[in-house]
N, C-alpha and C. Protein backbone atom coordinates (compact mmCIF):
# COMPACT_ATOMS: atom_id res chain seq x y z
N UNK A 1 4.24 -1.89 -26.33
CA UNK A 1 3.84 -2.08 -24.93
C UNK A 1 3.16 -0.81 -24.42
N UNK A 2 2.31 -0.97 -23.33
CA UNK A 2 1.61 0.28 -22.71
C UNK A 2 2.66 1.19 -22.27
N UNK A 3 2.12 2.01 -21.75
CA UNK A 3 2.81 3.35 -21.24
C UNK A 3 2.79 2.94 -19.83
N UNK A 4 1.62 2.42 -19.24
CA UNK A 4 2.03 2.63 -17.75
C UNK A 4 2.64 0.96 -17.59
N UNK A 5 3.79 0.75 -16.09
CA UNK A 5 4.05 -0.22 -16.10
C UNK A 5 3.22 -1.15 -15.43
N UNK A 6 3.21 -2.54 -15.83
CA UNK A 6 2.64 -3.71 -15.52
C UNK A 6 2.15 -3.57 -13.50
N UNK A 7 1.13 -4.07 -13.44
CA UNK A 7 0.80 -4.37 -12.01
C UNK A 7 1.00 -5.71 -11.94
N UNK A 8 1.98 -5.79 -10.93
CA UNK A 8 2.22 -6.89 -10.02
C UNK A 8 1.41 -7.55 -9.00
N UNK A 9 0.59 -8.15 -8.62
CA UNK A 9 -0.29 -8.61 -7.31
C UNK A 9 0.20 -9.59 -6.85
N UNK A 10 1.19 -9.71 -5.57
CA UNK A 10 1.46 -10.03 -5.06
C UNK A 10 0.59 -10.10 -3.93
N UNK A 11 1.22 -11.07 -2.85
CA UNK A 11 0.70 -10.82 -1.50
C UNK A 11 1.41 -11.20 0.05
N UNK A 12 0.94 -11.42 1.55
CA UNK A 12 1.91 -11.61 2.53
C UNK A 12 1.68 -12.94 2.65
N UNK A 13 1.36 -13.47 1.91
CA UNK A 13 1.04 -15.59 1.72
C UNK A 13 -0.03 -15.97 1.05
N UNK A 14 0.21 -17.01 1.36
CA UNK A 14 -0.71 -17.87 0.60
C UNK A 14 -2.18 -17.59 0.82
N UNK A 15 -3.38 -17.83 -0.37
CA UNK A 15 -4.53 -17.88 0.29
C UNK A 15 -5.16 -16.47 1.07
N UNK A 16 -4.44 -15.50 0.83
CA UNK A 16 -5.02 -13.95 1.26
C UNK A 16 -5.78 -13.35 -0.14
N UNK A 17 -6.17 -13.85 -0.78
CA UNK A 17 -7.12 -13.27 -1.94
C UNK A 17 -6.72 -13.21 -3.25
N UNK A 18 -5.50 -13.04 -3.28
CA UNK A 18 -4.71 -12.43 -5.10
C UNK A 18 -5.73 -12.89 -6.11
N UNK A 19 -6.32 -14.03 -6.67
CA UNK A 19 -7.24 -13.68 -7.65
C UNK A 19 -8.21 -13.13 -7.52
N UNK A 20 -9.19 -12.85 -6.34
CA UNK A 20 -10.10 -12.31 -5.95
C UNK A 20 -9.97 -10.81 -6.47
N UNK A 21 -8.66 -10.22 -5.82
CA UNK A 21 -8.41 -8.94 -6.08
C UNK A 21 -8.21 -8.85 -7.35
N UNK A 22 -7.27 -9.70 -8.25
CA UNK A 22 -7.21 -9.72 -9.41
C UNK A 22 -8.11 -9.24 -10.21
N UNK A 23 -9.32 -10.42 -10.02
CA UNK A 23 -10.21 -10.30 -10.67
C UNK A 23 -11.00 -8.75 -10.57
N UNK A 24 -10.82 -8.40 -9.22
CA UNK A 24 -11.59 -7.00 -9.37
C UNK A 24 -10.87 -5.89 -10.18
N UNK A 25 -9.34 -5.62 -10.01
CA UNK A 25 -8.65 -4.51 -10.53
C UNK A 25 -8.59 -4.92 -11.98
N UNK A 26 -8.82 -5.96 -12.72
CA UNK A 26 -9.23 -6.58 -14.09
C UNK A 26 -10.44 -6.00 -14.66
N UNK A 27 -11.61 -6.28 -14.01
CA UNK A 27 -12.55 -5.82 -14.28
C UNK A 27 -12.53 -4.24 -13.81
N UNK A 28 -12.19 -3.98 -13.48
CA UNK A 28 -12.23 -2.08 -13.06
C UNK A 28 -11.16 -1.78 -14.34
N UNK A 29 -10.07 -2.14 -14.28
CA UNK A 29 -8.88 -1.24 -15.02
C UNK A 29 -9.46 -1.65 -16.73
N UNK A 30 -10.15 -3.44 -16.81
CA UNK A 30 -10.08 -3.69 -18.19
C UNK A 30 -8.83 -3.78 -19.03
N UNK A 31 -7.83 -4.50 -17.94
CA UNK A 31 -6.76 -4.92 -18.06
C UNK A 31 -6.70 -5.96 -18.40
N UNK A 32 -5.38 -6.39 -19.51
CA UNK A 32 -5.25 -8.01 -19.65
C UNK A 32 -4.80 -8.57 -18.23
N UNK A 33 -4.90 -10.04 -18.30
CA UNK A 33 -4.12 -10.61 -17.15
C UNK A 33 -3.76 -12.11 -17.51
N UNK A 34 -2.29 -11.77 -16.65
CA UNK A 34 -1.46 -12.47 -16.89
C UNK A 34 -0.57 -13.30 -15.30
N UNK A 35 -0.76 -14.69 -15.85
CA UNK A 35 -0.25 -15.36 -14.39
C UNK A 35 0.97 -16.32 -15.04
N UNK A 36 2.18 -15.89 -14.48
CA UNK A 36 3.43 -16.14 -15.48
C UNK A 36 3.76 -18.22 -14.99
N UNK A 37 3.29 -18.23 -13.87
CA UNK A 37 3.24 -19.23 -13.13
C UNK A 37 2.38 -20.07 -12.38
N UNK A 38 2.17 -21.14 -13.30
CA UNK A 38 0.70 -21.84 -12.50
C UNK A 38 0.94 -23.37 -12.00
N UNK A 39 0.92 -22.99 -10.48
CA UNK A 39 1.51 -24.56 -9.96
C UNK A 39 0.44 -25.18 -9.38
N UNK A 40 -0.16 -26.42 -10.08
CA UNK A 40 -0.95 -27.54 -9.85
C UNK A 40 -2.55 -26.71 -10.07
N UNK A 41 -3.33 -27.17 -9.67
CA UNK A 41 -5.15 -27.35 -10.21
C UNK A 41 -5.00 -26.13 -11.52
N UNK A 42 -4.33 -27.16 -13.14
CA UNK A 42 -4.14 -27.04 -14.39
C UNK A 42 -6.45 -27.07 -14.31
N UNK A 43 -6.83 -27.78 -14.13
CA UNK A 43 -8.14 -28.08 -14.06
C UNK A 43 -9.33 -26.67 -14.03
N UNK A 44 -8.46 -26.16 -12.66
CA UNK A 44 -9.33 -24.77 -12.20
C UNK A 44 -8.30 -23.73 -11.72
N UNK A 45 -7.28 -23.54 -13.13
CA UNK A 45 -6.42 -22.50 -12.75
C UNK A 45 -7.07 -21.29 -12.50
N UNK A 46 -5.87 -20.23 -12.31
CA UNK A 46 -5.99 -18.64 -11.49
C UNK A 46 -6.59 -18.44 -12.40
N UNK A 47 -5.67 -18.51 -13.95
CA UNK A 47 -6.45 -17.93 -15.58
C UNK A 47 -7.97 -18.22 -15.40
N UNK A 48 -8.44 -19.08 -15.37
CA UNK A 48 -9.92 -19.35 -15.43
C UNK A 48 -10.66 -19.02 -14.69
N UNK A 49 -10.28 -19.11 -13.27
CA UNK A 49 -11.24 -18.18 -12.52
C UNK A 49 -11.22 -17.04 -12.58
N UNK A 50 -10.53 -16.24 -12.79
CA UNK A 50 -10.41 -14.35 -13.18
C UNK A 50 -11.59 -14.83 -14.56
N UNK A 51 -11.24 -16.03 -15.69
CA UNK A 51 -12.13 -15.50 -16.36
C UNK A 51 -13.55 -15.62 -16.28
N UNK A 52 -13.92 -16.19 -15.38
CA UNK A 52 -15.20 -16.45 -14.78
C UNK A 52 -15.84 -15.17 -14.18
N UNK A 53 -14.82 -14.49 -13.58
CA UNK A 53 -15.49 -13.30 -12.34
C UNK A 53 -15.17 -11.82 -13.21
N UNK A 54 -15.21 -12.35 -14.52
CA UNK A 54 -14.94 -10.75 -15.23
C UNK A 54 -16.24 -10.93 -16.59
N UNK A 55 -16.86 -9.23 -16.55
CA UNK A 55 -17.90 -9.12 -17.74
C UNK A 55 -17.43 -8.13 -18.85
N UNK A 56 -16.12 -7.58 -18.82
CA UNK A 56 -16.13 -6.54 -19.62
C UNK A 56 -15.11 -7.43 -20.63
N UNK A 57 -15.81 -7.04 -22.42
CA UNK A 57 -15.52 -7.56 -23.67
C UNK A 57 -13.60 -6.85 -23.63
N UNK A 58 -13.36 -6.68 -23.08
CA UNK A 58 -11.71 -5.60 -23.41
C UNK A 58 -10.56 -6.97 -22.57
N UNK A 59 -10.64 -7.38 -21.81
CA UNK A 59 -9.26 -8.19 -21.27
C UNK A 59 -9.34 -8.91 -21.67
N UNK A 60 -7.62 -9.46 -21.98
CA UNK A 60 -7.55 -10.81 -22.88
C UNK A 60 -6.44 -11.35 -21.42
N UNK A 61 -6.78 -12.71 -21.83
CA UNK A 61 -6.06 -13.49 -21.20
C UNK A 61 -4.67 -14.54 -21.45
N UNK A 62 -3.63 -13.96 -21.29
CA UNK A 62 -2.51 -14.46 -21.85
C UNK A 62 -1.96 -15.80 -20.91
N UNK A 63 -1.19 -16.47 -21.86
CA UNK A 63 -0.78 -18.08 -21.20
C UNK A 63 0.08 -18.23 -20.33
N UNK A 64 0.14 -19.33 -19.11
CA UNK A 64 0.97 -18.90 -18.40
C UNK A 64 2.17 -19.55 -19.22
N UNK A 65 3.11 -18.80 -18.55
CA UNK A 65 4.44 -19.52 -19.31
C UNK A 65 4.88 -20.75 -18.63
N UNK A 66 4.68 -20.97 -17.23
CA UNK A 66 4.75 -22.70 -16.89
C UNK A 66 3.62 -22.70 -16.46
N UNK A 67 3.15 -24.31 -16.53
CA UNK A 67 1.92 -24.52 -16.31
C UNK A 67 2.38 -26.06 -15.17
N UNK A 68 2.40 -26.15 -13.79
CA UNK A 68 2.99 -27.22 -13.32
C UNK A 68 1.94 -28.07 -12.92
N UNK A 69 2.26 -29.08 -12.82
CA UNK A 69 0.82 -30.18 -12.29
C UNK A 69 0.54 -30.24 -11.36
N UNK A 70 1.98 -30.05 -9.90
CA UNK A 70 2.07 -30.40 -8.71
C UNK A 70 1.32 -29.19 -8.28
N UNK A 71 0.71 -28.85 -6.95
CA UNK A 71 0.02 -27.83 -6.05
C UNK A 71 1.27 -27.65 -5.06
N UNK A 72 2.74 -27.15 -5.33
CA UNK A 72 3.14 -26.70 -4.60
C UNK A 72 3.80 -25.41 -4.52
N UNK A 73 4.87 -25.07 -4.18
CA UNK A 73 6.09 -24.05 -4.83
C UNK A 73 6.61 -24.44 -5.59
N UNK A 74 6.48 -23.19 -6.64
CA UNK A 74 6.93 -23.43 -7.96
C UNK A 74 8.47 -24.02 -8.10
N UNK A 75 9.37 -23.97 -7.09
CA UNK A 75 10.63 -24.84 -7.63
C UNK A 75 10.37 -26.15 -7.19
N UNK A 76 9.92 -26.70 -6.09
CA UNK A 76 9.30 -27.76 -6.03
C UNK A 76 8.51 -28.64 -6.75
N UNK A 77 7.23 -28.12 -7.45
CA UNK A 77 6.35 -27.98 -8.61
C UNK A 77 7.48 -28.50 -9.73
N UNK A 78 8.06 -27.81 -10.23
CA UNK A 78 9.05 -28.21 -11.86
C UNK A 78 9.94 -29.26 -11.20
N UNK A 79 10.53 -28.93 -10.19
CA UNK A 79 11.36 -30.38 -9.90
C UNK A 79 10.62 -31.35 -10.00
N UNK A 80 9.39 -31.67 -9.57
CA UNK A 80 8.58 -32.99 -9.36
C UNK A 80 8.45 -32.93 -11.31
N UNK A 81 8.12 -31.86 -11.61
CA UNK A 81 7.37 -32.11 -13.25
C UNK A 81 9.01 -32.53 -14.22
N UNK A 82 10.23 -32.76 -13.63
CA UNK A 82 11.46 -32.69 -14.08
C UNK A 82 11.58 -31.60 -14.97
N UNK A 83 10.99 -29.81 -14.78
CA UNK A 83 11.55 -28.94 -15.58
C UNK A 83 12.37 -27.84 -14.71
N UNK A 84 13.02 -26.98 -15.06
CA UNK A 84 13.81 -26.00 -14.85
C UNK A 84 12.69 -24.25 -14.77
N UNK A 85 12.33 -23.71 -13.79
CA UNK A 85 12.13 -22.57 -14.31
C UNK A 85 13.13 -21.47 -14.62
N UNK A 86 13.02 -21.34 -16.01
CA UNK A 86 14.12 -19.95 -16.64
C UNK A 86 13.64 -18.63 -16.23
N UNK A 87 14.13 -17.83 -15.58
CA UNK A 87 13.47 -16.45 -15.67
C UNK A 87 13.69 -15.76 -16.99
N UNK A 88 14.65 -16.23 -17.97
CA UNK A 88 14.78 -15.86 -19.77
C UNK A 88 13.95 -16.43 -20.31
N UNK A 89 13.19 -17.31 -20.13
CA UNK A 89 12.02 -17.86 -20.66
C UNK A 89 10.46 -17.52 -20.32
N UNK A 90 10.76 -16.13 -19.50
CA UNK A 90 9.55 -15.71 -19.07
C UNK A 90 9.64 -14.12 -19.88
N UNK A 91 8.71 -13.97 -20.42
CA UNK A 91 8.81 -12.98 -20.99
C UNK A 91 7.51 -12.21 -21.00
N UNK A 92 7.43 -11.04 -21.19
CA UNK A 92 6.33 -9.97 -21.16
C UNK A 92 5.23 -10.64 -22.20
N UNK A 93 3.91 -10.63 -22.05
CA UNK A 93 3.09 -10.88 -23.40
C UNK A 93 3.34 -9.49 -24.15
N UNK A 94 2.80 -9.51 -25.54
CA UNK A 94 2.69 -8.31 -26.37
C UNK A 94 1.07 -7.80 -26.22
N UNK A 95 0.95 -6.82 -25.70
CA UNK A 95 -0.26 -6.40 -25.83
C UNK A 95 0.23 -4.62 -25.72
N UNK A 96 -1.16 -3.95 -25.60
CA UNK A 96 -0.94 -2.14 -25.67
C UNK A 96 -1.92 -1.77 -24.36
N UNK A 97 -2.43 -2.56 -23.76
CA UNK A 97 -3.32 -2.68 -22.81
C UNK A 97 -2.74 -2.66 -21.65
N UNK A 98 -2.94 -2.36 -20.14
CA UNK A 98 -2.82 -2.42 -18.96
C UNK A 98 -2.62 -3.07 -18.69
N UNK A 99 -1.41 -4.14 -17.87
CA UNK A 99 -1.09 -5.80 -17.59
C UNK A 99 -0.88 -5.65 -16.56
N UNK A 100 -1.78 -6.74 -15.96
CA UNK A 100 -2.08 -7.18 -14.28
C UNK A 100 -1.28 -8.46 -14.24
N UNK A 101 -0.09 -8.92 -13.23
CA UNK A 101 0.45 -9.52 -13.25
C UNK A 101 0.27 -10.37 -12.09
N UNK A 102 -0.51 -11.79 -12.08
CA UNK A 102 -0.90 -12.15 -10.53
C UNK A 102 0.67 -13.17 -10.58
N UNK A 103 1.15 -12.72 -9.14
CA UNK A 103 2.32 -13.83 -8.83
C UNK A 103 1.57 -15.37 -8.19
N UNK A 104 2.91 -15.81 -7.52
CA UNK A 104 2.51 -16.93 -6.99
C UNK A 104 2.81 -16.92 -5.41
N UNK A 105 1.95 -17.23 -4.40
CA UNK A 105 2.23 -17.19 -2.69
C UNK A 105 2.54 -15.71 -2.33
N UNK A 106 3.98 -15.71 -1.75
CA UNK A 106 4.39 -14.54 -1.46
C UNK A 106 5.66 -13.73 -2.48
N UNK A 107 6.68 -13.06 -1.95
CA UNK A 107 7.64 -12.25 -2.32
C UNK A 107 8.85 -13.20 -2.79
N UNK A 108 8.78 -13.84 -1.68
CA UNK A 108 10.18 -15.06 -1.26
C UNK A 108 9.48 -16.40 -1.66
N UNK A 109 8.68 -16.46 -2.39
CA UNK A 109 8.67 -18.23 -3.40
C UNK A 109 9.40 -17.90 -3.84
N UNK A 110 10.46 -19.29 -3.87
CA UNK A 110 11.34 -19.51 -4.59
C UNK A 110 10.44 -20.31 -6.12
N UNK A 111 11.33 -19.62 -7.36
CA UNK A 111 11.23 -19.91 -8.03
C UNK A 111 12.09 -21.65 -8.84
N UNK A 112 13.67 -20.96 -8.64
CA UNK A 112 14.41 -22.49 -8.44
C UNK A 112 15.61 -21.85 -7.52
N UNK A 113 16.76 -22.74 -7.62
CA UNK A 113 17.70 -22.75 -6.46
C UNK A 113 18.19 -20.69 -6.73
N UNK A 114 17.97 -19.89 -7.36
CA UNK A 114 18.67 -18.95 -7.63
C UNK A 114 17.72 -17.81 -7.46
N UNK A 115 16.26 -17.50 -7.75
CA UNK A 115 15.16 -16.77 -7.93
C UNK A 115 14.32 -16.90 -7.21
N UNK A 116 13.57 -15.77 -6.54
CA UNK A 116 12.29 -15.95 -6.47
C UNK A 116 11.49 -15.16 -7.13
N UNK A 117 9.80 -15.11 -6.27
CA UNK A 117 8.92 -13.82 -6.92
C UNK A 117 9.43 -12.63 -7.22
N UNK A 118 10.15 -11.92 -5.87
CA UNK A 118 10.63 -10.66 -6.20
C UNK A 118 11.26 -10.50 -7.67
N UNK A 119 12.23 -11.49 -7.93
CA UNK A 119 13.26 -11.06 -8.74
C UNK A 119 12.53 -11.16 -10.04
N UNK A 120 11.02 -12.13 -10.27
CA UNK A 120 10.43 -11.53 -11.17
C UNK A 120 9.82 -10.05 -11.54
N UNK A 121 9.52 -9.98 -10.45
CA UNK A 121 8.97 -8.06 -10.36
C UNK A 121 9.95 -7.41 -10.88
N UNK A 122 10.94 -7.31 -10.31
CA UNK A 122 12.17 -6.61 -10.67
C UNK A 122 12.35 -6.58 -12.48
N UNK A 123 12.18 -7.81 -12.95
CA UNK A 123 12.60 -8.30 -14.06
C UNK A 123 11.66 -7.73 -15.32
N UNK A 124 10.76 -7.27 -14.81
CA UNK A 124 9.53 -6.66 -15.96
C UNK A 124 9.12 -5.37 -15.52
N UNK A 125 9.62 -4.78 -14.10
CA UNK A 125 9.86 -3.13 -13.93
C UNK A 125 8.48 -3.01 -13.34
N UNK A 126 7.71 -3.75 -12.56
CA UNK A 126 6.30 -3.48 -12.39
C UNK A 126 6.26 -2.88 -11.19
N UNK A 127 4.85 -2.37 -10.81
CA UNK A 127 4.74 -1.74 -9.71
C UNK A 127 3.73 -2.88 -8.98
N UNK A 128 3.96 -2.86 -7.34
CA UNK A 128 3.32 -3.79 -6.65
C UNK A 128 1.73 -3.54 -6.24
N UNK A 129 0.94 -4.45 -5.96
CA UNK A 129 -0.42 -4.55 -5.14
C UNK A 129 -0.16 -5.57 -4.53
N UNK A 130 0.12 -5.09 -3.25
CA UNK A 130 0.39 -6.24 -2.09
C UNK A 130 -0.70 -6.69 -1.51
N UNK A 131 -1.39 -7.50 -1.54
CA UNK A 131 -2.88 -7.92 -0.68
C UNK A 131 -2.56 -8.70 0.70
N UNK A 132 -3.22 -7.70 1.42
CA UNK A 132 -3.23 -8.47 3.02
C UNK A 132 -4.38 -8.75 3.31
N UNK A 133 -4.47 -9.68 4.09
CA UNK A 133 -5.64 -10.54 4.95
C UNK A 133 -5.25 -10.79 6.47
N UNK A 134 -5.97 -10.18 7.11
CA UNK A 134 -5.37 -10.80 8.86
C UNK A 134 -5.89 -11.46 9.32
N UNK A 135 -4.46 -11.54 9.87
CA UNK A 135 -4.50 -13.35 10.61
C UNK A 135 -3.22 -12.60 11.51
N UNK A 136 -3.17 -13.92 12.98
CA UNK A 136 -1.98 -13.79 13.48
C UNK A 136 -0.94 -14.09 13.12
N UNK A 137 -0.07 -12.78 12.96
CA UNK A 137 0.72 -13.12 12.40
C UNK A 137 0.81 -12.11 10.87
N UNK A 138 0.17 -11.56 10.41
CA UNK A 138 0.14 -10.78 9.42
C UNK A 138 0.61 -9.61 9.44
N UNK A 139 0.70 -8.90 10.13
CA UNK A 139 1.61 -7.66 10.69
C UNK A 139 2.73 -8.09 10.12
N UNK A 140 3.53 -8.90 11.11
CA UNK A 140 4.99 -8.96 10.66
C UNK A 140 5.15 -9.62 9.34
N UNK A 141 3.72 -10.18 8.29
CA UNK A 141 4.11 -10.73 7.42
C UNK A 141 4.61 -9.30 6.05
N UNK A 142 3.30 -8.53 6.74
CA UNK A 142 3.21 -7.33 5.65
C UNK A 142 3.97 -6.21 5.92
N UNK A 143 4.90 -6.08 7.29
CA UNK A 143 6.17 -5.03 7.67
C UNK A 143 7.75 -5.91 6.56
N UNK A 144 7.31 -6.91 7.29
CA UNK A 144 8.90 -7.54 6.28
C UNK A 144 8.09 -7.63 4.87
N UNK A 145 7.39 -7.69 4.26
CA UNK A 145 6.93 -7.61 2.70
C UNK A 145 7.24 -6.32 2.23
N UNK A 146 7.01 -5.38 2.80
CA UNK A 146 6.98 -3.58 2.18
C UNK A 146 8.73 -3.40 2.73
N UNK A 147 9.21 -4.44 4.06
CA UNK A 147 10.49 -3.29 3.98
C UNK A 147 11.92 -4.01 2.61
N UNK A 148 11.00 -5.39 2.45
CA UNK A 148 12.14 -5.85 0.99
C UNK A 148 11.91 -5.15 -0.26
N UNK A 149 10.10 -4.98 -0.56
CA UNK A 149 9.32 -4.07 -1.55
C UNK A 149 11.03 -2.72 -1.29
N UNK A 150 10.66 -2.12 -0.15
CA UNK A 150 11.46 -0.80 -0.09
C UNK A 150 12.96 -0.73 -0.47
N UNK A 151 13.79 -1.82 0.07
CA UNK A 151 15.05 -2.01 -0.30
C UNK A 151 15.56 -2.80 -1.51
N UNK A 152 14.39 -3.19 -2.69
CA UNK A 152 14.87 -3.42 -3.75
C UNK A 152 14.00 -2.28 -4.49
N UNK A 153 13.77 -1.40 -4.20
CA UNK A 153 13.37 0.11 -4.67
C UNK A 153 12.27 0.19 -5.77
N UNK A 154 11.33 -1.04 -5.09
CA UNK A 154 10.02 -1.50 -5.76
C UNK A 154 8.74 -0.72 -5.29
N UNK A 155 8.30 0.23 -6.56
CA UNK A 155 6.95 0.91 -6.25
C UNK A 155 5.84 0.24 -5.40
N UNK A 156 5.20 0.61 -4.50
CA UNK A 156 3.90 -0.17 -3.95
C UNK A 156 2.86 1.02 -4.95
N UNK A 157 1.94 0.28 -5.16
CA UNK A 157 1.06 0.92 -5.79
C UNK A 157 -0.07 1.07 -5.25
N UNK A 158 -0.13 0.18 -4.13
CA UNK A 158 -1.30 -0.07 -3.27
C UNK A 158 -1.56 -1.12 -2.34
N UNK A 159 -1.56 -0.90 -1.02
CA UNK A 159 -1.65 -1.88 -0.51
C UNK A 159 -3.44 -2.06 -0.60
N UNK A 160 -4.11 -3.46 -0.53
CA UNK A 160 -4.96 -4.09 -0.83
C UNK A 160 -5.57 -4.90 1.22
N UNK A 161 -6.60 -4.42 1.91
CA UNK A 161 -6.96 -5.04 2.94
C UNK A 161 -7.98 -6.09 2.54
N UNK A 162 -7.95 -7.14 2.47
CA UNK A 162 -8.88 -8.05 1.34
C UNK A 162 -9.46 -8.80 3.13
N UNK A 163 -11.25 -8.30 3.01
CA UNK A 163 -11.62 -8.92 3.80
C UNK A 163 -12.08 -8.51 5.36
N UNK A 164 -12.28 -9.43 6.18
CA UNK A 164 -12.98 -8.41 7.58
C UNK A 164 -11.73 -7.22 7.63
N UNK A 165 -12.06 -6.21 8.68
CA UNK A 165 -11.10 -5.28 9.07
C UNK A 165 -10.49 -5.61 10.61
N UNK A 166 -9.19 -4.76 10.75
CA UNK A 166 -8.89 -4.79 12.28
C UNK A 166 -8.31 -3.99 12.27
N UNK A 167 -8.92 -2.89 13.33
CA UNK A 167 -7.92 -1.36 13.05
C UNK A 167 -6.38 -1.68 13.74
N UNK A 168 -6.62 -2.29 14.92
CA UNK A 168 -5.11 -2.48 15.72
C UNK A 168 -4.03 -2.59 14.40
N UNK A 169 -4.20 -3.54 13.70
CA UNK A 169 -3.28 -4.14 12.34
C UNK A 169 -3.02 -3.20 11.40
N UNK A 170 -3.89 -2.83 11.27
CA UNK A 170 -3.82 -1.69 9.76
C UNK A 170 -3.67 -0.37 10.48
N UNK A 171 -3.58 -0.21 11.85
CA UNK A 171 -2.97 1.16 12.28
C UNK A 171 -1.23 0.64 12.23
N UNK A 172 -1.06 -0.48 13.05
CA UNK A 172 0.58 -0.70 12.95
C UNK A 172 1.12 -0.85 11.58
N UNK A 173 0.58 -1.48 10.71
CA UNK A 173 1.04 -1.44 9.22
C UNK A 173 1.37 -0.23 8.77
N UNK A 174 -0.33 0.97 8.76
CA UNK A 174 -0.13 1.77 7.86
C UNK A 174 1.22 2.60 8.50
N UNK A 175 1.27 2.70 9.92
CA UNK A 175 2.53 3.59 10.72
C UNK A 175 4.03 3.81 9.59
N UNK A 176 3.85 2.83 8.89
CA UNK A 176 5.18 1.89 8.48
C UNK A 176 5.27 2.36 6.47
N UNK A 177 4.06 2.35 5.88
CA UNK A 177 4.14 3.24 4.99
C UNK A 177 3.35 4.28 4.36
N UNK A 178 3.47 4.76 3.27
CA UNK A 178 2.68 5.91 2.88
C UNK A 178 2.28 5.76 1.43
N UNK A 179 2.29 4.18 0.98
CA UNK A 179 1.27 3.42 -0.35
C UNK A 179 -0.12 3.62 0.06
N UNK A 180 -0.88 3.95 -0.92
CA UNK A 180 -2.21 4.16 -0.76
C UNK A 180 -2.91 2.56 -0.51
N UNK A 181 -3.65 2.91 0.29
CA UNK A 181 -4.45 1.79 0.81
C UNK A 181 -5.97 1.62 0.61
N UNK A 182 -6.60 0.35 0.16
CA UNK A 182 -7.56 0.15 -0.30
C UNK A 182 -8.40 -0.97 0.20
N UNK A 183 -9.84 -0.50 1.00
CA UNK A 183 -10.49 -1.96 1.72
C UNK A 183 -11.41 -2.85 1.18
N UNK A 184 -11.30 -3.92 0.68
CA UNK A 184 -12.44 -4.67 -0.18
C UNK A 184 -12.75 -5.68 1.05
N UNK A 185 -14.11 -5.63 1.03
CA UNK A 185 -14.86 -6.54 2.18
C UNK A 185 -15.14 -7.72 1.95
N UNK A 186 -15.35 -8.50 3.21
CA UNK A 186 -15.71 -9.89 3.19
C UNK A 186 -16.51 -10.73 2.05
N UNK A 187 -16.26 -11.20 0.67
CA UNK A 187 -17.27 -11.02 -0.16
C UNK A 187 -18.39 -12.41 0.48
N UNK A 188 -19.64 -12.24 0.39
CA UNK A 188 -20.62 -13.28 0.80
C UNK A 188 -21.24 -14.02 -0.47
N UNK A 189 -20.61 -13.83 -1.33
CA UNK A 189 -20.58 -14.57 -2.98
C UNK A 189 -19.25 -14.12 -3.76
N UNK A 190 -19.50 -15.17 -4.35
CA UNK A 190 -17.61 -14.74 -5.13
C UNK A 190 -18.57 -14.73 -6.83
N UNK A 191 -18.96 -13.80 -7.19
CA UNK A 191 -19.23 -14.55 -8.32
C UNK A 191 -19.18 -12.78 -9.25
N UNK A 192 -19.26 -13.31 -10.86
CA UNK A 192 -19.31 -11.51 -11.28
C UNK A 192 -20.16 -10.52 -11.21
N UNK A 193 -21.13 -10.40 -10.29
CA UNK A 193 -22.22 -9.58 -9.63
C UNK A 193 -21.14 -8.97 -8.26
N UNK A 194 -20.76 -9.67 -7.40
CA UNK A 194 -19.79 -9.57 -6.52
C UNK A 194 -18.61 -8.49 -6.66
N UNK A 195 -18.00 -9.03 -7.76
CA UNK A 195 -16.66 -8.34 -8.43
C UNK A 195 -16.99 -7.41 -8.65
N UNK A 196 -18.44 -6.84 -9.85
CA UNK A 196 -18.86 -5.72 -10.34
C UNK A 196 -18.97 -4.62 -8.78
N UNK A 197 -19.58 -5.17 -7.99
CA UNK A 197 -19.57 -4.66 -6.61
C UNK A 197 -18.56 -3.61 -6.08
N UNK A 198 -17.79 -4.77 -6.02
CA UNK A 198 -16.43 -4.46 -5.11
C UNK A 198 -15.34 -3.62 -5.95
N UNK A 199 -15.76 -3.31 -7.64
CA UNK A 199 -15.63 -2.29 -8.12
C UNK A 199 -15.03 -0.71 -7.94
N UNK A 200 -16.14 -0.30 -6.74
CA UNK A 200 -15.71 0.64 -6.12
C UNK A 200 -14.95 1.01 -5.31
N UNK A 201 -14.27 0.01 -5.01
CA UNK A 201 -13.41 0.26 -3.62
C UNK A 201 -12.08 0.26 -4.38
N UNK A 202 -11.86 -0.12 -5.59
CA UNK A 202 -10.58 0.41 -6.29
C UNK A 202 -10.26 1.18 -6.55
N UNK A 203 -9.39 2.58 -6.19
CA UNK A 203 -9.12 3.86 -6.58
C UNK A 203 -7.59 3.81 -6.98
N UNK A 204 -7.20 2.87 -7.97
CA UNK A 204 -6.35 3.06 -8.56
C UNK A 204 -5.97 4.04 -9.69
């Protein structure tokens, strides 16, 4: 396994960017990536679009370990598919490379009646990239995200502003911690010209 630990990309909900960002700190780091959990569009999963929005010959793309049919939360998702998610059945891929780990929704998806996201983080020792997007309501999504991050004594590695800016928000946020913070803008194409772009704004 690598030396440095796995990146986690998480985020404060649903639909705030995580493959987007993915795809960029993939293509910058030339990291494998890995999505341990893929609930519903099997068709046009996370895996495939990261591999769409990446040009460099070095990341490999490892399988998810569930693959659910339904488009919901993942304990929801396996209940409808009648499976169980094991967190012993999720296991690290083998590689020597940099592993980007995209979760699923937020912190608190539940995984099944006992787990959620967090307790995957926890479970493979990774450090977080929390991606925010504002909206009303995002403040308090991304103060309670960093203060559970803080009390299960989980590295932030970076918080991620994915998208327009608003200083009011990201002054009350940043008040709150001292993870390095990083702004990737509104993209007006999503495609790997885009990604190569937005490149720079990663100073990981």
């Amino acid at each position: 396994m690598p030396d440095k630990a796995p990146l986690f990309v998480t985020g404060i909900g649903t639909d705030v960017g995580k493959t987007v960002v993915s795809a960029i700190l993939v293509e910058k780091l030339k990291a494998d990536y890995w999505k341990p959990i893929q609930s519903g569009d099997l068709d046009n999963s996370d895996t495939m679009k990261v591999k769409r929005l990446i040009s460099n010959p070095v990341t490999r793309f490892h399988p998810e370990a569930y693959r659910l049919t339904q488009p919901y939360s993942p304990h929801k998702s396996a209940d409808l598919d009648g499976v169980s998610i094991d967190l012993n059945q999720i296991q690290l891929p083998d590689t020597d490379n940099q592993l980007l780990i995209e979760g699923a929704g937020g912190l608190m998806v539940p995984l099944n009646n006992q787990h959620f996201v967090v307790d995957l983080i926890e479970k493979f020792n990774a450090e977080v990239v929390l991606v925010v997007k504002h909206y009303l309501g995002s403040i308090n999504h991304t103060l309670l995200s960093l203060e559970l991050l803080k009390q299960k004594k989980i590295k932030v590695r970076a918080l991620i502003f994915n998208g327009e800016r608003d200083e009011y928000s990201e002054r009350a946020i940043l008040r709150s911690t001292s993870a390095k913070n990083i702004y990737i803008p509104q993209l007006a194409a999503l495609n790997k010209a885009s990604v190569e772009d937005c490149m720079r704004y990663n100073e990981l």
